[in-house]
PDB file of N, CA and C in Angstrom:
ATOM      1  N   UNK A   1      63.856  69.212  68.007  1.00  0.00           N
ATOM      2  CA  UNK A   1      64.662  69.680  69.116  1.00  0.00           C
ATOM      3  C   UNK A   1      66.115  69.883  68.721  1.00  0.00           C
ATOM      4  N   UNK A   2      66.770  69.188  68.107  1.00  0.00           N
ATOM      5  CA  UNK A   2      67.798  69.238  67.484  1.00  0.00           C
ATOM      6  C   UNK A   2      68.290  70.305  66.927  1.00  0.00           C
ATOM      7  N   UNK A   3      67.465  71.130  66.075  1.00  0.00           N
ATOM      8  CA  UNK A   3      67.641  72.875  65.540  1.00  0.00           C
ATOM      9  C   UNK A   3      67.304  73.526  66.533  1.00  0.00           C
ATOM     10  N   UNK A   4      66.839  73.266  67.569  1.00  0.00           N
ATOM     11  CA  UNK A   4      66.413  74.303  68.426  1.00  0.00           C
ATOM     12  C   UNK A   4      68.173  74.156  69.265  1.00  0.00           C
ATOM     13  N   UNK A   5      68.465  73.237  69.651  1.00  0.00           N
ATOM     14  CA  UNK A   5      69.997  73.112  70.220  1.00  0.00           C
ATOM     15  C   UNK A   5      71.160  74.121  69.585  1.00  0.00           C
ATOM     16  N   UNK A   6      71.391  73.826  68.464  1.00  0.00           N
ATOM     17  CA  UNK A   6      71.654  74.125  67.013  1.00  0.00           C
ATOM     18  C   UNK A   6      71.915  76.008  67.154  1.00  0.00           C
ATOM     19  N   UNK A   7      70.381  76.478  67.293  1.00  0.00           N
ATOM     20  CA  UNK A   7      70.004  77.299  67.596  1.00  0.00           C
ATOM     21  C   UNK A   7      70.587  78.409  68.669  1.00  0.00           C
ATOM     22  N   UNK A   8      70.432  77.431  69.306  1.00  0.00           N
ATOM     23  CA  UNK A   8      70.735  78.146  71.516  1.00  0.00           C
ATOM     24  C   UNK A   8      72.483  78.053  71.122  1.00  0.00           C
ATOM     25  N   UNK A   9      73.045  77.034  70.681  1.00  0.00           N
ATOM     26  CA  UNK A   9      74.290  77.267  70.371  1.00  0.00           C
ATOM     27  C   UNK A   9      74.872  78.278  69.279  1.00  0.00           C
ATOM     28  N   UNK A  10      74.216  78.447  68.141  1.00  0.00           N
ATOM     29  CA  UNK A  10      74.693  79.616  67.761  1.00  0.00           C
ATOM     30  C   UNK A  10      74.655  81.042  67.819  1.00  0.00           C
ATOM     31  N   UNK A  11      73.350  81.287  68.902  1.00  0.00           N
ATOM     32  CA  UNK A  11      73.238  82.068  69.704  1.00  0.00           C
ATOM     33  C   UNK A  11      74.135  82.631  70.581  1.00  0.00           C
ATOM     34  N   UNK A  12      74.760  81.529  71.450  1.00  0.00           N
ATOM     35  CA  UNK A  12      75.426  81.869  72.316  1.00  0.00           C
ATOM     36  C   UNK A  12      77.091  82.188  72.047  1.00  0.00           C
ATOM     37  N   UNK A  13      77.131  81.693  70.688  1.00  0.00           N
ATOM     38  CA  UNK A  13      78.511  81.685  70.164  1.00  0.00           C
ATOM     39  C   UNK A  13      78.506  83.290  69.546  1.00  0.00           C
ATOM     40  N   UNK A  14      77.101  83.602  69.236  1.00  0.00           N
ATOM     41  CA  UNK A  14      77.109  85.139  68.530  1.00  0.00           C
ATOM     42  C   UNK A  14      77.409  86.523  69.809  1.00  0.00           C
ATOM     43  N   UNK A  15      76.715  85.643  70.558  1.00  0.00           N
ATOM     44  CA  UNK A  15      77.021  86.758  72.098  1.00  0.00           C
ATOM     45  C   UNK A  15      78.372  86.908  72.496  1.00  0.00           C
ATOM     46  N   UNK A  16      78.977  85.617  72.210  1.00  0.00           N
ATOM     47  CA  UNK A  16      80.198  85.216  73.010  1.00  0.00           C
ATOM     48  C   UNK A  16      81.456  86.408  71.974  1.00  0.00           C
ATOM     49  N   UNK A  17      80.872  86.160  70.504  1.00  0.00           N
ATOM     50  CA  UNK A  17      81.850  87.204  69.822  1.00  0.00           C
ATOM     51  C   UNK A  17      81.150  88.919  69.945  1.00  0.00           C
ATOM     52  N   UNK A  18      79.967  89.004  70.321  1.00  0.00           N
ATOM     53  CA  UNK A  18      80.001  90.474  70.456  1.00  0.00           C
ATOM     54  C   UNK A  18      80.408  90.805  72.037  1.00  0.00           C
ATOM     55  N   UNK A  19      80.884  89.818  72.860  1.00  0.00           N
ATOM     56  CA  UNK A  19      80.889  90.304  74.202  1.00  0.00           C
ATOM     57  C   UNK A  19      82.787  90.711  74.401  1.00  0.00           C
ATOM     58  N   UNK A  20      83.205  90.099  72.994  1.00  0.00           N
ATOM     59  CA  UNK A  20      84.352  89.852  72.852  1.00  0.00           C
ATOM     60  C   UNK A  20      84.981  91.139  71.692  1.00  0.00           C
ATOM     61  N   UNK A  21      84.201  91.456  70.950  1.00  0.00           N
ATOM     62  CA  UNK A  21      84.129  92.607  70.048  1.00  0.00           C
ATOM     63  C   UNK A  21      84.141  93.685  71.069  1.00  0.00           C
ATOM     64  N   UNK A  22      83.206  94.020  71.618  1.00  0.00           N
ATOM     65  CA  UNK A  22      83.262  94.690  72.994  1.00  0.00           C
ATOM     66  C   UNK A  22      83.899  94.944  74.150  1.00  0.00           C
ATOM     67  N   UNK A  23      84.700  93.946  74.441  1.00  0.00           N
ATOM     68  CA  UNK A  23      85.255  94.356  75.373  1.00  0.00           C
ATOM     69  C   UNK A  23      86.875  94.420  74.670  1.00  0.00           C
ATOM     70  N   UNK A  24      87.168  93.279  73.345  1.00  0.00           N
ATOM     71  CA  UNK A  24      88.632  94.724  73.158  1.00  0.00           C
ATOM     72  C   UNK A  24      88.512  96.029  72.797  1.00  0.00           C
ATOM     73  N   UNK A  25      87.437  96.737  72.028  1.00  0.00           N
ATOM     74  CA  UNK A  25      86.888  98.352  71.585  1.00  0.00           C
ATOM     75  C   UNK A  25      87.347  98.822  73.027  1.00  0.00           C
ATOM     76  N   UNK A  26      86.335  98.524  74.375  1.00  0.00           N
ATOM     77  CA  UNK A  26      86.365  98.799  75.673  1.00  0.00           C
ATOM     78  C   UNK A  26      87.620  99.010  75.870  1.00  0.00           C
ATOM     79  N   UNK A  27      88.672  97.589  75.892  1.00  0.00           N
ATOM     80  CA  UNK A  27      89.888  97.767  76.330  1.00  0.00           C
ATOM     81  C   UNK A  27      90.876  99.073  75.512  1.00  0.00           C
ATOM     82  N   UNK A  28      90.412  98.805  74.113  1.00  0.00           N
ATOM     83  CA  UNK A  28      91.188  99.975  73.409  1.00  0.00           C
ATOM     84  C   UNK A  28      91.051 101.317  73.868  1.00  0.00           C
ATOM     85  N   UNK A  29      89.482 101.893  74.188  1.00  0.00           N
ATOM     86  CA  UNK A  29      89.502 102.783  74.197  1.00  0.00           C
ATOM     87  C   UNK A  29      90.223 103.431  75.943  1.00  0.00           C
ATOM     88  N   UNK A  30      89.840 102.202  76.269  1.00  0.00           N
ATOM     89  CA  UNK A  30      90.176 102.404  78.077  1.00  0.00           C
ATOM     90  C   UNK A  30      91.747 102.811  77.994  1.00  0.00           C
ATOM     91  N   UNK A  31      92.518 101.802  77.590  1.00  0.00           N
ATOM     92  CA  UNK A  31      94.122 102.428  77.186  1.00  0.00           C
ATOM     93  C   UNK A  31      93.984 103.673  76.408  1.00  0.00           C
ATOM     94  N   UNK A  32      93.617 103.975  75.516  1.00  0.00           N
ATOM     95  CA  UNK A  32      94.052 105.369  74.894  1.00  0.00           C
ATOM     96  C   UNK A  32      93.487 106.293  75.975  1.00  0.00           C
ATOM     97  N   UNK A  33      92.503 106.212  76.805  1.00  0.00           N
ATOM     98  CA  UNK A  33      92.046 107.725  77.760  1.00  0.00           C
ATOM     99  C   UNK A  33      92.854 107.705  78.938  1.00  0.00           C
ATOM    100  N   UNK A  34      93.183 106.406  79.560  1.00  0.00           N
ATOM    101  CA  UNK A  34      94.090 106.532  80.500  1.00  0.00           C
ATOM    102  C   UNK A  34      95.603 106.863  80.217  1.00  0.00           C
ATOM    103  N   UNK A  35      96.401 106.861  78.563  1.00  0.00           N
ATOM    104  CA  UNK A  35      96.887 107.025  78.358  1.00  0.00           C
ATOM    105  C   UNK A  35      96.816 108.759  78.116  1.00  0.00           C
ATOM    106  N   UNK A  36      95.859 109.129  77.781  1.00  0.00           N
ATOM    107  CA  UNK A  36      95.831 110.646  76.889  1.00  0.00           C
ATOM    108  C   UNK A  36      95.769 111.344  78.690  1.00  0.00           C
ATOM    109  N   UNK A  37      94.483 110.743  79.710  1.00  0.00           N
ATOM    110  CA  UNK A  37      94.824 111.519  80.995  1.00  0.00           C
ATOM    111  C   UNK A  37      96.148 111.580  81.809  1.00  0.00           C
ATOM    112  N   UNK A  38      97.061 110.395  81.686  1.00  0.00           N
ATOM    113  CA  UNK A  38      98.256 110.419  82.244  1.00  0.00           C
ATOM    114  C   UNK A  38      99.088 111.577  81.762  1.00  0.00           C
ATOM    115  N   UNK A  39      99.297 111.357  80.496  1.00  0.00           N
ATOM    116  CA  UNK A  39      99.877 112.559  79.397  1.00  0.00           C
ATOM    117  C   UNK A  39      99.463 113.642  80.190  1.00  0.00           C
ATOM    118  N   UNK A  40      98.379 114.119  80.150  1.00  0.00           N
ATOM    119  CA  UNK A  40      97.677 115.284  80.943  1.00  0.00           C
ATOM    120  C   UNK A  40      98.379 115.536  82.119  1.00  0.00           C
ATOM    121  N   UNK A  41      98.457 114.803  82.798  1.00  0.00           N
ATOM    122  CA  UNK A  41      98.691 114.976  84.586  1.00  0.00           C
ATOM    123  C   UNK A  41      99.712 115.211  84.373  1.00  0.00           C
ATOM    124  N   UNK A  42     100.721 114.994  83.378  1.00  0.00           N
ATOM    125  CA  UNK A  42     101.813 114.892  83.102  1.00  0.00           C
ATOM    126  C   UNK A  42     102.629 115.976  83.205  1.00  0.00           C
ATOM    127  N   UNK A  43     101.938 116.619  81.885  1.00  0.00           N
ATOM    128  CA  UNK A  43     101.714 117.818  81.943  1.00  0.00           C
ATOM    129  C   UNK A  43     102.013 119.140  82.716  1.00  0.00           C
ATOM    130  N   UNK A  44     100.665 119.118  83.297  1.00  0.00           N
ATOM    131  CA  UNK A  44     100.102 119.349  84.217  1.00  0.00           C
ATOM    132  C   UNK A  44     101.309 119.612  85.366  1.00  0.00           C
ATOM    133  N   UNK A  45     101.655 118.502  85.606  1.00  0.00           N
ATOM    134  CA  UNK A  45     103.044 118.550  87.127  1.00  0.00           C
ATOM    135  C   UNK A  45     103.681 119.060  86.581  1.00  0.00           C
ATOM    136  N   UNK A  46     104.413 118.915  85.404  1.00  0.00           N
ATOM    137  CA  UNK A  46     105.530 119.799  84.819  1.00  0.00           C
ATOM    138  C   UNK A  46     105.728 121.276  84.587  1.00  0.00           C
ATOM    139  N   UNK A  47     104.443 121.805  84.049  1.00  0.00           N
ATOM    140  CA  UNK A  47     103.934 123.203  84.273  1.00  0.00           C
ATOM    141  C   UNK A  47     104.134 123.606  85.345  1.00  0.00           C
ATOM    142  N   UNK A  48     103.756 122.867  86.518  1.00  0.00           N
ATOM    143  CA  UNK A  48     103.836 123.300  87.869  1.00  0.00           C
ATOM    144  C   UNK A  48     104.869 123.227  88.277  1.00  0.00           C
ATOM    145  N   UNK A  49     105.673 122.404  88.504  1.00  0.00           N
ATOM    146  CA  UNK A  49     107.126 122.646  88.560  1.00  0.00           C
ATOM    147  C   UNK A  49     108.100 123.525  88.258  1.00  0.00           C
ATOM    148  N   UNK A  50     107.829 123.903  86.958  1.00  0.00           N
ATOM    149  CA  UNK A  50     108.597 124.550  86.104  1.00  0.00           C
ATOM    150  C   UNK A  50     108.277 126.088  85.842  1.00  0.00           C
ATOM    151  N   UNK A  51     106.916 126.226  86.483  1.00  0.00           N
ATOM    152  CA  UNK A  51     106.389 127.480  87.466  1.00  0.00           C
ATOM    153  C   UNK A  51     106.751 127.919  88.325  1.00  0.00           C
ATOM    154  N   UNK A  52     107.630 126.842  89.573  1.00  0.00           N
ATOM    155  CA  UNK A  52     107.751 127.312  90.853  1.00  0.00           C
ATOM    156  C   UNK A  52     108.973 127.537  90.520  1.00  0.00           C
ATOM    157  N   UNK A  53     110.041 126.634  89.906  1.00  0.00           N
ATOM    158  CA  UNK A  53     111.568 127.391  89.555  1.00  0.00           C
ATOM    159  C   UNK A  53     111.698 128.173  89.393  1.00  0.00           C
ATOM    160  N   UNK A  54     110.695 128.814  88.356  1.00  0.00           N
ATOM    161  CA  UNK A  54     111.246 129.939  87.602  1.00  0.00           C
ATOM    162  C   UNK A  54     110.904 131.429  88.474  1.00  0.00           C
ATOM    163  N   UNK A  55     109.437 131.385  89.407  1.00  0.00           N
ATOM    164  CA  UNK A  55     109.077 132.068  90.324  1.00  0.00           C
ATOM    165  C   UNK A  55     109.535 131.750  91.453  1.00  0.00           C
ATOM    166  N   UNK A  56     109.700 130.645  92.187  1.00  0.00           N
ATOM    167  CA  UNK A  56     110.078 130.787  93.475  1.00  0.00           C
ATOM    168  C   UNK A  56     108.570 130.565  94.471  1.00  0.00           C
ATOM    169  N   UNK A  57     107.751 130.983  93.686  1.00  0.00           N
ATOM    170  CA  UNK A  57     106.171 130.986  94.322  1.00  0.00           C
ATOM    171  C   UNK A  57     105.026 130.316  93.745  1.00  0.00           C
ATOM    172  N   UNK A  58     103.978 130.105  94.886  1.00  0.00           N
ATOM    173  CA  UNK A  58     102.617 129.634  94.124  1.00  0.00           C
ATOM    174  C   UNK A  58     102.057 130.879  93.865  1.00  0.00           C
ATOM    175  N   UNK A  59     102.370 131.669  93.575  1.00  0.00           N
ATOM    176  CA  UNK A  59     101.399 132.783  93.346  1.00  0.00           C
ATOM    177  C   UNK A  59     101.381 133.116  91.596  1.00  0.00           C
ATOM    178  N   UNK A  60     100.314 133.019  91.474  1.00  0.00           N
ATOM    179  CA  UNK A  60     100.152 133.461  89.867  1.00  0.00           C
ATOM    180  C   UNK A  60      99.995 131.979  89.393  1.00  0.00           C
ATOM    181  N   UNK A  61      99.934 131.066  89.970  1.00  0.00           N
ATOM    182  CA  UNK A  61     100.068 129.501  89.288  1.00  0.00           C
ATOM    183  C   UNK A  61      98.835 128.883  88.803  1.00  0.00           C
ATOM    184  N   UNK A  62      97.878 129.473  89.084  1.00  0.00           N
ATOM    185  CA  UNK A  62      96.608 128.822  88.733  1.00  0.00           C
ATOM    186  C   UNK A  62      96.437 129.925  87.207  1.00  0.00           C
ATOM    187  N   UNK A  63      96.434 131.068  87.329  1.00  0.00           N
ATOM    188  CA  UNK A  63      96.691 131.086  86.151  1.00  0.00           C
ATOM    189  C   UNK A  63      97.109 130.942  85.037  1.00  0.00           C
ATOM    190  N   UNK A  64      98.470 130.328  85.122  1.00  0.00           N
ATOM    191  CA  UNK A  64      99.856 130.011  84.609  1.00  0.00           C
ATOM    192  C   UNK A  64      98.628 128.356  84.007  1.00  0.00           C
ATOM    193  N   UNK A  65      98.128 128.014  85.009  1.00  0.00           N
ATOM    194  CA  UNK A  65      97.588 126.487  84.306  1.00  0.00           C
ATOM    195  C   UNK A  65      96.214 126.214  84.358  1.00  0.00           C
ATOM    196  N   UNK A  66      95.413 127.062  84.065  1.00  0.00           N
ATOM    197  CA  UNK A  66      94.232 127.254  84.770  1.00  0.00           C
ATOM    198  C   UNK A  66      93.472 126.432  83.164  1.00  0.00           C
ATOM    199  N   UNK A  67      93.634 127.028  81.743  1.00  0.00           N
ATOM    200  CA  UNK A  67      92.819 125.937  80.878  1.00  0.00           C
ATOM    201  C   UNK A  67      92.735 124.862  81.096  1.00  0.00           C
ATOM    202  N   UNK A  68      94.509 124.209  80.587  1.00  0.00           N
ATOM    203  CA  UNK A  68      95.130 123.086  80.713  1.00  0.00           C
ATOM    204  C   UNK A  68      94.193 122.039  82.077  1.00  0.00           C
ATOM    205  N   UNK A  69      94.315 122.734  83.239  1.00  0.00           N
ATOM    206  CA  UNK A  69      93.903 122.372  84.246  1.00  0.00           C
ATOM    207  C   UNK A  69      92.239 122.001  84.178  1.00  0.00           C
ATOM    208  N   UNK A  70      91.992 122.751  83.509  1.00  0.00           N
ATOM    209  CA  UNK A  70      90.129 122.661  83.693  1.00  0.00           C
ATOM    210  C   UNK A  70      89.716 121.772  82.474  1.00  0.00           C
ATOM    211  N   UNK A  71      90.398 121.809  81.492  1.00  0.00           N
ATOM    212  CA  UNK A  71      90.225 120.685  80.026  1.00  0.00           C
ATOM    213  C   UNK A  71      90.329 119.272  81.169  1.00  0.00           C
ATOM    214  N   UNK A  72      91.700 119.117  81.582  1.00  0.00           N
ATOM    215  CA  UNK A  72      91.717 117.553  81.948  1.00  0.00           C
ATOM    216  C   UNK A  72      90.797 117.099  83.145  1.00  0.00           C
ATOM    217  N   UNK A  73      90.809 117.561  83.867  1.00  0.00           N
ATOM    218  CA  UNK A  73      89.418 118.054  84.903  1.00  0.00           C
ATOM    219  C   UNK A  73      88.396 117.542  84.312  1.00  0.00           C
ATOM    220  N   UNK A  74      87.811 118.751  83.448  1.00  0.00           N
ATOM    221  CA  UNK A  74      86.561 118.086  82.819  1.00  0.00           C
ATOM    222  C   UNK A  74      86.506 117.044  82.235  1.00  0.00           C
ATOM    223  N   UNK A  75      87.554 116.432  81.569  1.00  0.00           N
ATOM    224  CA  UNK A  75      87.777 115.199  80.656  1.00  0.00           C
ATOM    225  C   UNK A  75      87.658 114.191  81.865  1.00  0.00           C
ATOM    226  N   UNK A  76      87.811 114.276  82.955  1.00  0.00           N
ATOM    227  CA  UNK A  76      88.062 112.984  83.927  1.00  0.00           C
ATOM    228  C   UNK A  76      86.395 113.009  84.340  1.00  0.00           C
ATOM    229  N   UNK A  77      85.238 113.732  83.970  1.00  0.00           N
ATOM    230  CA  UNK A  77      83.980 113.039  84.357  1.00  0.00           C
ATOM    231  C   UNK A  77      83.861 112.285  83.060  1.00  0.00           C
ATOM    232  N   UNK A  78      84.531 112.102  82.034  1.00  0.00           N
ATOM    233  CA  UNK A  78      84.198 110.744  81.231  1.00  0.00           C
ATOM    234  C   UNK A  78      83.995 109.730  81.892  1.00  0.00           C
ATOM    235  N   UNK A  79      85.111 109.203  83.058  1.00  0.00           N
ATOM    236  CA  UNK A  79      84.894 108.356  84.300  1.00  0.00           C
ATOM    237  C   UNK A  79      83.317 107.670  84.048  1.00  0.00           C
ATOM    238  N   UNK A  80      82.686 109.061  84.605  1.00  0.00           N
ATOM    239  CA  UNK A  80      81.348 108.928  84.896  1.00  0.00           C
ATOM    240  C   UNK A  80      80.742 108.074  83.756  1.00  0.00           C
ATOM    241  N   UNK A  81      80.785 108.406  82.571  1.00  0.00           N
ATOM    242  CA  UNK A  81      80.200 107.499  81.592  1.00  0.00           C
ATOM    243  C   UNK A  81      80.578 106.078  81.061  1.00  0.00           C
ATOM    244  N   UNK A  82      82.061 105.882  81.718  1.00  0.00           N
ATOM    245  CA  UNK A  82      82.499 104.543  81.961  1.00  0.00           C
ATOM    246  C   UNK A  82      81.362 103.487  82.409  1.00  0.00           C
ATOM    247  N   UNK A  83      81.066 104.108  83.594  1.00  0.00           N
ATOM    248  CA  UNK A  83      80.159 103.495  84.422  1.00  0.00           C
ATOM    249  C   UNK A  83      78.746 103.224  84.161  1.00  0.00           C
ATOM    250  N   UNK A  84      78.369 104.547  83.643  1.00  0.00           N
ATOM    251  CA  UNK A  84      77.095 104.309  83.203  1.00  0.00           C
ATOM    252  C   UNK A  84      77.103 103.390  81.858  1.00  0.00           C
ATOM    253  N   UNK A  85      77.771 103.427  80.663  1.00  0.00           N
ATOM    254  CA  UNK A  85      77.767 102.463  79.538  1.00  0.00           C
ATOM    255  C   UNK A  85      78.087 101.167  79.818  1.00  0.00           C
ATOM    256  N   UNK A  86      79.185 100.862  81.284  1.00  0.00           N
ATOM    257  CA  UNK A  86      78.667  99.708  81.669  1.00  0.00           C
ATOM    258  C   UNK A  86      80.276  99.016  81.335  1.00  0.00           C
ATOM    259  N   UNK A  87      81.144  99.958  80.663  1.00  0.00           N
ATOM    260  CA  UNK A  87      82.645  99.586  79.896  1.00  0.00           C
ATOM    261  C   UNK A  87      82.993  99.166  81.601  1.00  0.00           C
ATOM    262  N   UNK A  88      82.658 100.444  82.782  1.00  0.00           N
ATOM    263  CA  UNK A  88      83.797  99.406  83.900  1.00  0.00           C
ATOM    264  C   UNK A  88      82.397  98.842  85.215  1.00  0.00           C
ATOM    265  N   UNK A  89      82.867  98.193  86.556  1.00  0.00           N
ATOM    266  CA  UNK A  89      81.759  98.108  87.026  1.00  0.00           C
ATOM    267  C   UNK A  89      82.311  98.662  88.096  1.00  0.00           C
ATOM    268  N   UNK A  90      80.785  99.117  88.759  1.00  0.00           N
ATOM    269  CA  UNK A  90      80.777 100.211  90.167  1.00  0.00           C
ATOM    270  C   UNK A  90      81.203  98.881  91.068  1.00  0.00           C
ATOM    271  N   UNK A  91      81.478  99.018  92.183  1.00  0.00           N
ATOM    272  CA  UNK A  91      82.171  97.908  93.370  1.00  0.00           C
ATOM    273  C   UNK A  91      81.074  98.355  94.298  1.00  0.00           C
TER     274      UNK A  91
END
């Protein structure tokens, strides 16, 4: 019984470092995308801003940001795979 203890304990010490391996990767990667989408939005407002000065109007503005706009867009259903891999939890 004694190795079997032995056992269950180094078991749990191996989980304890991959749960821990895991969740700083998680945390790393979680800061760099919320960092790279902020950047984006960032962006993003500034274009728009700096659209309406110079025009006076929203007109022509979706073109003016329409890639830009649809790259970070699409980049934000990563979200979605947050969830499903389990990195954040649904509430």
């Amino acid at each position: 019984m004694a190795s079997g203890e032995e056992d269950g304990t180094v078991d749990e010490k191996e989980n304890n470092n991959k749960k821990k391996t895991k969740s700083a990767l998680a945390t790393a990667w979680l800061t760099f995308y919320n960092i790279a989408m902020t950047a984006g939005w960032l962006v993003l407002a500034m274009a728009m801003a700096r659209f309406y000065i110079q025009k006076g109007s929203h007109k022509g503005l979706y073109r003016s940001i329409a890639k830009t706009l649809k790259f970070f867009q699409t980049f934000a259903l990563v979200e979605v795979g947050h969830c499903a891999v389990g990195i954040v939890r649904i509430l």
